[in-house]
Protein backbone atom coordinates (compact mmCIF):
# COMPACT_ATOMS: atom_id res chain seq x y z
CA UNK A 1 -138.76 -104.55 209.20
CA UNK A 2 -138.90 -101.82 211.57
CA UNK A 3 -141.61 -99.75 212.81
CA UNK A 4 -142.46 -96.30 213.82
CA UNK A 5 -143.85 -95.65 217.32
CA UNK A 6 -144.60 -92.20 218.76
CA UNK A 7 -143.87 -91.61 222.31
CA UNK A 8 -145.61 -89.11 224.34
CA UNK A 9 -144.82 -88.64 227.49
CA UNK A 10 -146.86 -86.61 230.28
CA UNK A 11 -145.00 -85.16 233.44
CA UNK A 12 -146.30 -86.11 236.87
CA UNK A 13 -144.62 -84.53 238.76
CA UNK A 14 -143.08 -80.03 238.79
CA UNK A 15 -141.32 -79.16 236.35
CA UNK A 16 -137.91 -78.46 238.80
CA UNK A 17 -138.07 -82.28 239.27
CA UNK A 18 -137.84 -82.79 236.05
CA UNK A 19 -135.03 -80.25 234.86
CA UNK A 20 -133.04 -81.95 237.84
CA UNK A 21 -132.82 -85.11 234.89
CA UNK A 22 -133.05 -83.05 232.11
CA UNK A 23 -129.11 -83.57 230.83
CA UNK A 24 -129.47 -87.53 231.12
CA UNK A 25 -132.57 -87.45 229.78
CA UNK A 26 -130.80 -86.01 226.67
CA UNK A 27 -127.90 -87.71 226.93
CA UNK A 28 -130.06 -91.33 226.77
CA UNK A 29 -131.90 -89.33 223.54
CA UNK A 30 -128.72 -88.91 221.75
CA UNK A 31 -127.31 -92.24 222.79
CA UNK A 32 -130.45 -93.54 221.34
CA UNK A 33 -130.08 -91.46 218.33
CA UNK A 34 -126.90 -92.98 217.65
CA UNK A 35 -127.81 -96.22 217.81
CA UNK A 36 -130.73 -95.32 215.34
CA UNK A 37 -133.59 -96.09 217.28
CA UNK A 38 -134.70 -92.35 217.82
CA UNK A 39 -135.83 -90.16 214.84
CA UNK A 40 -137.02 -87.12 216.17
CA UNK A 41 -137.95 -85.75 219.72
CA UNK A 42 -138.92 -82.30 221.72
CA UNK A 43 -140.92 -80.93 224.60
CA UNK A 44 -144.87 -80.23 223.81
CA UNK A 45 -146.23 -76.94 224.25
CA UNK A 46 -146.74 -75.60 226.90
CA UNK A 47 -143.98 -77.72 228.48
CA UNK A 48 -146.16 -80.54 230.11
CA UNK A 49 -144.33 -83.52 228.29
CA UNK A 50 -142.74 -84.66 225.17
CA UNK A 51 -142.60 -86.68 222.00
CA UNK A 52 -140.07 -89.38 220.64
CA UNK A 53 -140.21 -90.70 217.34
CA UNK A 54 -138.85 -93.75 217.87
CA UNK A 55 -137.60 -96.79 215.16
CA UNK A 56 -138.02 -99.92 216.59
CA UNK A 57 -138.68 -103.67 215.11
CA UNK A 58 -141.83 -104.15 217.78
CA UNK A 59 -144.28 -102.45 220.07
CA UNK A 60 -142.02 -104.68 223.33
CA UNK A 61 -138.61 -103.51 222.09
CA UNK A 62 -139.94 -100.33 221.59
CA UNK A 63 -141.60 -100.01 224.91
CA UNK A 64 -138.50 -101.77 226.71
CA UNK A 65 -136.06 -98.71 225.07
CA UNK A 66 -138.37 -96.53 226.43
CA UNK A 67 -138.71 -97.39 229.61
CA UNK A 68 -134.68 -97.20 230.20
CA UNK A 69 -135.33 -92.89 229.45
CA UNK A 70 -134.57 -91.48 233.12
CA UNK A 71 -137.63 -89.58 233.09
CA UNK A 72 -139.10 -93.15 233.32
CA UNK A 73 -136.66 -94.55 235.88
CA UNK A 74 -137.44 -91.64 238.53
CA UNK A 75 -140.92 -91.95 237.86
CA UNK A 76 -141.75 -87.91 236.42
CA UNK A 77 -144.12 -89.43 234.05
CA UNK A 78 -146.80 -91.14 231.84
CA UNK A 79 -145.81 -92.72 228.86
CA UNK A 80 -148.24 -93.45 225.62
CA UNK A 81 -147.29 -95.01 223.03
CA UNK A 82 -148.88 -94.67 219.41
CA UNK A 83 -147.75 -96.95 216.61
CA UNK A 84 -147.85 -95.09 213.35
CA UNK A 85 -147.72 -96.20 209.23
CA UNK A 86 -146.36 -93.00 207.13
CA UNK A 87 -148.48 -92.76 204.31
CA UNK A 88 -146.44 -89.82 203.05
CA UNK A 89 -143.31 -87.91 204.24
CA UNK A 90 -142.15 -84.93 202.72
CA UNK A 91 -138.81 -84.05 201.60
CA UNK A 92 -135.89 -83.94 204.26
CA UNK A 93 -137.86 -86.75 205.90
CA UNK A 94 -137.00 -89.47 204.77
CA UNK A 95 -136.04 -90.89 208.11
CA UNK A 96 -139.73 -91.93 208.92
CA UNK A 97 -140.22 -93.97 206.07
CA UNK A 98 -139.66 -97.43 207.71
């Protein structure tokens, strides 16, 4: 059975350096959308980071998937992640329930 983890990730680095990997940094997102191990994902505000709700049957796979996310790969910043039980989700979702 699979598991819900919440990334957070923390830039290290400006924010240009990070916009320069902004488009793969999406493009792994959807990729790992599609392959239904992301849920749901978006910058923090202010803009110092981001969240992934990721799907994943472990804490290691989930941690090996996202450490393959180009922010990762060139270093622009901290990861955390938080595994979480829903308790309750409301309607639309349904996708967290795992």
């Amino acid at each position: 059975m699979a598991s819900i983890f919440i990334a957070s990730l923390t830039y290290t680095v400006p924010i240009e350096q990070v916009d320069a990997v902004l488009a793969d940094h999406l493009a792994w997102l959807k990729a790992g959308h599609e392959a239904g191990h992301f849920l749901a994902w978006g910058p923090r505000e202010p803009r110092d980071g981001g969240l992934i709700f990721v799907k994943a049957a472990s804490r290691t796979d989930a941690e090996a998937l996202l450490m393959s996310d180009p922010f990762m790969l060139h270093q622009l910043a901290d990861l955390t992640i938080t595994q979480w039980t829903p308790r309750f989700v409301g309607p639309g979702l349904e996708a967290f329930n795992a």
